[in-house]
Protein backbone atom coordinates (compact mmCIF):
# COMPACT_ATOMS: atom_id res chain seq x y z
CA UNK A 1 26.06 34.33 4.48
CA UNK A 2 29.02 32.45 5.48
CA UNK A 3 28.11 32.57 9.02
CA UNK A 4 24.77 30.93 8.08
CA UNK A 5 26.23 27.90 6.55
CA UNK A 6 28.63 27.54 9.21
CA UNK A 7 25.71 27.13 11.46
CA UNK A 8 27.68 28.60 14.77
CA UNK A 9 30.41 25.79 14.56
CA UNK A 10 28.16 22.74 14.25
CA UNK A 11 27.74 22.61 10.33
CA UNK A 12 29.51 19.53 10.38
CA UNK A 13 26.43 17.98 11.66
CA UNK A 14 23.54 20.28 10.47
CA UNK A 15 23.99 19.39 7.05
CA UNK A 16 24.78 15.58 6.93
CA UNK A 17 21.24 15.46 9.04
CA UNK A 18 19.64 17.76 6.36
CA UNK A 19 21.21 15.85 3.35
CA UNK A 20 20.02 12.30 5.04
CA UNK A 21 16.44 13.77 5.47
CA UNK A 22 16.37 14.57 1.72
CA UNK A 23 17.49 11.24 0.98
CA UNK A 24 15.27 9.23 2.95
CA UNK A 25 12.83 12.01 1.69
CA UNK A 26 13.28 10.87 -2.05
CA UNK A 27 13.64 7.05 -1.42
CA UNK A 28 10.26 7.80 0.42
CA UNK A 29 8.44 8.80 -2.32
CA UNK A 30 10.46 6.54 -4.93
CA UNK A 31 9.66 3.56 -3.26
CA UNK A 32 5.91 2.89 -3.87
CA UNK A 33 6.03 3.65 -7.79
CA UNK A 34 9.32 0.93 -7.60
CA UNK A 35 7.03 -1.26 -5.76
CA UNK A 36 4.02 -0.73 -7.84
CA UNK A 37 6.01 -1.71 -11.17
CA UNK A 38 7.25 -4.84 -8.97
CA UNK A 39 3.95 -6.36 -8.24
CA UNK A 40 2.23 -5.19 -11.95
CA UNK A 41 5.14 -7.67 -13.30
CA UNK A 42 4.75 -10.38 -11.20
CA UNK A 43 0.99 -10.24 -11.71
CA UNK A 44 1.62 -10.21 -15.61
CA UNK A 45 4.06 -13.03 -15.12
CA UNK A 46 1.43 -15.03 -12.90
CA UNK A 47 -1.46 -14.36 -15.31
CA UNK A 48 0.90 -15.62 -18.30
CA UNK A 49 1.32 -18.74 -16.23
CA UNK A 50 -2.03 -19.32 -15.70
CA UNK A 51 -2.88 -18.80 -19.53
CA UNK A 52 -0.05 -20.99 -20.50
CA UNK A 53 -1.48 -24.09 -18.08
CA UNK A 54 -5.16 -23.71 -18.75
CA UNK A 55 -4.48 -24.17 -22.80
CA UNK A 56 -2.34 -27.31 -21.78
CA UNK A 57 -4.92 -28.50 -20.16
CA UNK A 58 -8.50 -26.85 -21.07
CA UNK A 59 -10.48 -29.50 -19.31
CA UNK A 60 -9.05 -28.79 -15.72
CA UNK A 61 -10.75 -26.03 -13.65
C-alpha cells in the first residue's frame, strides 16, 4: 500500500495535482449557487428601489 501512495517516487507531484483538481472541483460546483444568491439579492435590492421611488412619486411612469 505504501508503494501505491508513493506513486514510484513522484508522489510529491501526483497528489498536489489530485488535491488541486478536487479543489477547483468543489469551487466548480460552489460557484453558481454563490452566484445565484448574489444576483437574487441584488434583484430584491433593485425591486425595493423601484417600490420605494414609484410611492414617492406615483404619478411618474
Amino acid at each position: 500500500m505504501s508503494t501505491f501512495f508513493a506513486m514510484g517516487g513522484y508522489a510529491m507531484y501526483v497528489w498536489p495535482a489530485y488535491a488541486v483538481f478536487f479543489i477547483v472541483l468543489i469551487a466548480d460546483y460552489i460557484n453558481p449557487w454563490l452566484r445565484r444568491r448574489r444576483n437574487l439579492r441584488e434583484l430584491r435590492g433593485r425591486m425595493a428601489r423601484q417600490a420605494a421611488r414609484q410611492q414617492r412619486n406615483p404619478t411618474a411612469p
